[in-house]
C-alpha atoms as a PDB file:
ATOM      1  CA  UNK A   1     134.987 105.479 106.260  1.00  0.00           C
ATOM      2  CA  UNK A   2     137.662 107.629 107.610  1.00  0.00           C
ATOM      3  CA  UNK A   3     136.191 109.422 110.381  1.00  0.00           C
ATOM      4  CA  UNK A   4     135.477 113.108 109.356  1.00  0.00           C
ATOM      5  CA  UNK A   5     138.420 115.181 111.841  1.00  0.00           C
ATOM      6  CA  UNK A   6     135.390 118.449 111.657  1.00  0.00           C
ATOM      7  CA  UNK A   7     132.481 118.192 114.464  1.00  0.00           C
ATOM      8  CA  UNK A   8     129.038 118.986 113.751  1.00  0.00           C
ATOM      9  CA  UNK A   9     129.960 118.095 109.945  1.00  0.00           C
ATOM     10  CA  UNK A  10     128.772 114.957 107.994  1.00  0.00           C
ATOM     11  CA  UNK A  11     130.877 111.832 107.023  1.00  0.00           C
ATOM     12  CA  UNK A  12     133.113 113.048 104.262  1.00  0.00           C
ATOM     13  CA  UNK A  13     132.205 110.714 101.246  1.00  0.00           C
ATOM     14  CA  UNK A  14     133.061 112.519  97.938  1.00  0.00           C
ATOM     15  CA  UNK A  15     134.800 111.386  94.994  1.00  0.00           C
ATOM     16  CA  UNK A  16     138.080 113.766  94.438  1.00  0.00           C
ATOM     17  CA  UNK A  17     139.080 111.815  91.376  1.00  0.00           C
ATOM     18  CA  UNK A  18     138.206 109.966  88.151  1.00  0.00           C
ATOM     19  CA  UNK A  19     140.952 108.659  86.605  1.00  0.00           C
ATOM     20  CA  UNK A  20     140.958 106.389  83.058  1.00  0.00           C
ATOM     21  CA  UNK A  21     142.855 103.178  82.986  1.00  0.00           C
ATOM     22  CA  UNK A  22     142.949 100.896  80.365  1.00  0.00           C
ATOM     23  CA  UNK A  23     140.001 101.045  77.838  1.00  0.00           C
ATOM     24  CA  UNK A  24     136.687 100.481  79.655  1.00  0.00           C
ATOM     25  CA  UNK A  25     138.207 100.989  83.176  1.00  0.00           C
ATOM     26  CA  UNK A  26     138.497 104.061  85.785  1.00  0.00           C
ATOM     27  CA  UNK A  27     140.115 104.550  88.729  1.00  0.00           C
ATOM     28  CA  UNK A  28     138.097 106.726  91.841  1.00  0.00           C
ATOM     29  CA  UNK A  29     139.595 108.130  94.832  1.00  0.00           C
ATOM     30  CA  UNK A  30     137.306 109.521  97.724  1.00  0.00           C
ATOM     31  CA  UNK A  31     137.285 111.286 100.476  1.00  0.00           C
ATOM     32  CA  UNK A  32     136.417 108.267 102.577  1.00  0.00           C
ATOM     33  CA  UNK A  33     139.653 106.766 102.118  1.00  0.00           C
ATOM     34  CA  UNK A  34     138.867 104.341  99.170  1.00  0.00           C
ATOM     35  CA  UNK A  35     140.146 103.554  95.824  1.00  0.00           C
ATOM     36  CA  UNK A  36     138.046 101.715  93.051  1.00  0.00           C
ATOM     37  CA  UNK A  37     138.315 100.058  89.974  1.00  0.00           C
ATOM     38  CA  UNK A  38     135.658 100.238  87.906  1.00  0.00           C
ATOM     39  CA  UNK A  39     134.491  98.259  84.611  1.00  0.00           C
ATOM     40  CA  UNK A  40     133.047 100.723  82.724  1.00  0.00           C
ATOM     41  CA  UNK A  41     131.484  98.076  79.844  1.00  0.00           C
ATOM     42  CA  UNK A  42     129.810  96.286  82.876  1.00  0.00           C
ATOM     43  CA  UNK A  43     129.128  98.953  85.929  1.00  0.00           C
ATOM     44  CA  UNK A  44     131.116  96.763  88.434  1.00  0.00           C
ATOM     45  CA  UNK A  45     133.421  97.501  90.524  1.00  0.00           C
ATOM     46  CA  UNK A  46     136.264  95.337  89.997  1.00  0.00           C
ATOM     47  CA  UNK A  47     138.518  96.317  93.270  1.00  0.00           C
ATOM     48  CA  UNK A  48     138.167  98.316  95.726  1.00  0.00           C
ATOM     49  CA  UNK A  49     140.775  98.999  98.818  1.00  0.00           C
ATOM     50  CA  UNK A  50     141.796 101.304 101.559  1.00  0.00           C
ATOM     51  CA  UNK A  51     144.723 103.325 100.355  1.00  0.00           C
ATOM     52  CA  UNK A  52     146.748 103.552 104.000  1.00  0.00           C
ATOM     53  CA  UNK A  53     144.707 101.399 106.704  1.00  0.00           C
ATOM     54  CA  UNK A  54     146.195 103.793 108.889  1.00  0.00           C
ATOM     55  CA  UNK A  55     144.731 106.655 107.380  1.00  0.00           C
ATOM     56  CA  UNK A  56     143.157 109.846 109.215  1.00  0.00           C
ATOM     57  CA  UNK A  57     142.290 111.866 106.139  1.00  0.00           C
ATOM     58  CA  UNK A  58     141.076 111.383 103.063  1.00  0.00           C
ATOM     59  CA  UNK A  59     141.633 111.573  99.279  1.00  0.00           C
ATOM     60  CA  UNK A  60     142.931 114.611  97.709  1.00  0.00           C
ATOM     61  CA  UNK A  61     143.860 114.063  94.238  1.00  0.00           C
ATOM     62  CA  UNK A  62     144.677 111.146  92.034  1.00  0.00           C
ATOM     63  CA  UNK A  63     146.338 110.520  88.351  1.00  0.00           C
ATOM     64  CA  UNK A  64     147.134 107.411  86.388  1.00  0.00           C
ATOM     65  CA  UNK A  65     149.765 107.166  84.103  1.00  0.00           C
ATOM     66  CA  UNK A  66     150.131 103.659  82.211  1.00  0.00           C
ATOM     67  CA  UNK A  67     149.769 101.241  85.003  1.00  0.00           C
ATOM     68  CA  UNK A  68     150.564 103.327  87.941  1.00  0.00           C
ATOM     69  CA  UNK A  69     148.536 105.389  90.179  1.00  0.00           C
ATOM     70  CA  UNK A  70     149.313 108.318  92.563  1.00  0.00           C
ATOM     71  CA  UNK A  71     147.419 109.545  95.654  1.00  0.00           C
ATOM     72  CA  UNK A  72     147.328 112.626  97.008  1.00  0.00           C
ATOM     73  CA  UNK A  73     146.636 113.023 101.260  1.00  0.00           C
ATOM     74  CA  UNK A  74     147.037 114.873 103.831  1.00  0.00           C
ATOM     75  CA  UNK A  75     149.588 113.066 106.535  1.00  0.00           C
ATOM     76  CA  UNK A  76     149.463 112.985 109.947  1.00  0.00           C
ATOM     77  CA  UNK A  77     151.983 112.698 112.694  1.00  0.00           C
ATOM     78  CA  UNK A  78     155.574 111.681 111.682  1.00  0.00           C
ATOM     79  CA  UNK A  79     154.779 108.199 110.627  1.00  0.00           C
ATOM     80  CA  UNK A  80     151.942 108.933 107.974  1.00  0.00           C
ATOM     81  CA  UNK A  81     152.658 109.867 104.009  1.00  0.00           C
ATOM     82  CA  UNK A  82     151.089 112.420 101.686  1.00  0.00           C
ATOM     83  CA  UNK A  83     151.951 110.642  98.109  1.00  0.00           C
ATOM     84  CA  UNK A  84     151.556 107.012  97.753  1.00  0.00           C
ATOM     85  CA  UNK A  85     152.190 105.287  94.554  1.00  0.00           C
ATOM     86  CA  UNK A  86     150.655 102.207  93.434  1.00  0.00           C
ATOM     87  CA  UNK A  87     150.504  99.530  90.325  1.00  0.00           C
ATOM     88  CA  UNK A  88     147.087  98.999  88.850  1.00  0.00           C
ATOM     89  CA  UNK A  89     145.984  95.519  87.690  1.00  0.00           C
ATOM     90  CA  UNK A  90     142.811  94.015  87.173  1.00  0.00           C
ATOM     91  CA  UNK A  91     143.171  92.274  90.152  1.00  0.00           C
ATOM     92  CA  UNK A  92     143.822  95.129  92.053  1.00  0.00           C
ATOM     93  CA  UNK A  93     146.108  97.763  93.406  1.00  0.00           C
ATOM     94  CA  UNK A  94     149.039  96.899  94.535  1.00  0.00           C
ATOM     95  CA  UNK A  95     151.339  99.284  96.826  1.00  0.00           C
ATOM     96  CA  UNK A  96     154.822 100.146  95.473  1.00  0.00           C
ATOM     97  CA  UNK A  97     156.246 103.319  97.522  1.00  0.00           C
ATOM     98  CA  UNK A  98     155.279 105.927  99.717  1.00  0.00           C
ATOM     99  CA  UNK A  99     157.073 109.378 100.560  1.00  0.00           C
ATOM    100  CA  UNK A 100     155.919 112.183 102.736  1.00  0.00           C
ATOM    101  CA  UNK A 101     156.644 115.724 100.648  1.00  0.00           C
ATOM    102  CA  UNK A 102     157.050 117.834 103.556  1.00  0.00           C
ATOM    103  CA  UNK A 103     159.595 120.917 104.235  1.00  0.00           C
ATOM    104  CA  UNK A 104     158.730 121.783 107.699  1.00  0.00           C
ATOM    105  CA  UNK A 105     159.085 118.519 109.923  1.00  0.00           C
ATOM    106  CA  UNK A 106     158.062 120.341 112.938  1.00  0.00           C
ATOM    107  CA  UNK A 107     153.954 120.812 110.962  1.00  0.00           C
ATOM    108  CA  UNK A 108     151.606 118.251 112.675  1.00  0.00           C
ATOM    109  CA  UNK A 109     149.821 117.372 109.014  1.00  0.00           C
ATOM    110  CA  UNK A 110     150.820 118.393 105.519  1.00  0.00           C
ATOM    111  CA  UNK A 111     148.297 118.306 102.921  1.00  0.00           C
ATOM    112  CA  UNK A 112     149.437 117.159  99.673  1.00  0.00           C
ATOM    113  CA  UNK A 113     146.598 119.031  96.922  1.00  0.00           C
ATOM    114  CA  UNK A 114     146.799 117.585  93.793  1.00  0.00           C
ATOM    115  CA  UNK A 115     148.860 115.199  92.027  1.00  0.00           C
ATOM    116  CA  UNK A 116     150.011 114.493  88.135  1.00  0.00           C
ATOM    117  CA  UNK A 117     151.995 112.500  86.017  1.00  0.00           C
ATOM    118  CA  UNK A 118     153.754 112.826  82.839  1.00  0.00           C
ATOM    119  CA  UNK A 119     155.723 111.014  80.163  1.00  0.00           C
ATOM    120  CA  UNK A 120     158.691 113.104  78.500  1.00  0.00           C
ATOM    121  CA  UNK A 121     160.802 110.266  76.490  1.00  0.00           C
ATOM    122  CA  UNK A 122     161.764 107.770  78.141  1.00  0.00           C
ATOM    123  CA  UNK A 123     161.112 109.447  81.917  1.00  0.00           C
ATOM    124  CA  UNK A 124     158.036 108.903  83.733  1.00  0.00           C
ATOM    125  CA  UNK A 125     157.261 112.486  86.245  1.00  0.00           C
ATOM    126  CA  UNK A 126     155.400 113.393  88.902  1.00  0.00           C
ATOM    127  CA  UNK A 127     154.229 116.697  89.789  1.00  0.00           C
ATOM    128  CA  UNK A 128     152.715 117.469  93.565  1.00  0.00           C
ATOM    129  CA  UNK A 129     151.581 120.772  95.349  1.00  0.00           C
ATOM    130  CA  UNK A 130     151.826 120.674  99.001  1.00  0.00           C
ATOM    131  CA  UNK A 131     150.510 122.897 101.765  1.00  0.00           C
ATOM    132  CA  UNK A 132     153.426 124.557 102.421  1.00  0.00           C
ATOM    133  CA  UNK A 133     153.479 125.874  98.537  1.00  0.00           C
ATOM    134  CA  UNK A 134     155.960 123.568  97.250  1.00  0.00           C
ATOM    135  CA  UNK A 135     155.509 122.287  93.969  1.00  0.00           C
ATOM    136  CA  UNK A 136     157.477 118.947  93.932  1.00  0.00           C
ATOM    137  CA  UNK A 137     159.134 117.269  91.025  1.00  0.00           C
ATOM    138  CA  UNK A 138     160.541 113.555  90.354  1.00  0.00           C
ATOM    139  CA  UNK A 139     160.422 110.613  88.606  1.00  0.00           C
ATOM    140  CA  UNK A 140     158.265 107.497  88.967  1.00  0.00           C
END
């Protein structure tokens, strides 16, 4: 697990986000860093990966939208994001982008909150609420 950044508190291990897939599967993201896929019919979990081996927080939020998920973090340092984006499979997850919403460069760590996607004709969204009380808007 991602080691917990609060002394004298325990390893950080919940689940910030249940997210259906296709029928009989869900998506989790947790706190320690990991996102599952899990076979609902059967109880197995088909994949499970590290979102950012890099990673010094945690989970925040996640959504699903058709085959794509979004992760919400906190970042870290200049080189570290706070949305990644991935494309879900049964296989797997598979990492297309990552950005870092972030107004202030100067801030050590941004968190990214919460995360959420939307389909308006022919336009996949995203909606994400930062730290720094931006609510940011794009398309997938």
């Amino acid at each position: 697990p991602i080691p917990n950044p609060f002394p004298g508190f325990p390893q950080l291990m919940n689940i910030r986000g249940v997210e259906r897939w296709n029928p009989g599967y869900v998506v989790t993201g947790s706190e320690d860093g990991d996102i599952c896929l899990i076979n609902v019919r059967s109880g197995e979990t088909t994949a499970r990966m590290r979102y950012n081996t890099a990673a010094q927080r945690g989970i925040n939020d996640i959504d699903t939208c058709g085959d794509f998920l979004l992760l919400a973090n906190c970042s870290v340092g200049a080189d570290d994001r706070n949305t990644w984006l991935y494309r879900i499979s049964e296989k797997g997850f598979e990492l297309v982008d990552a950005v870092n919403f972030k107004v202030d460069e100067a801030r050590e760590q941004v968190f990214n909150f919460c995360i959420d996607q939307a389909v308006v004709g022919e336009n996949q969204y995203f909606f994400a609420a930062t730290q720094e009380g931006v609510v940011w808007i794009g398309t997938v």
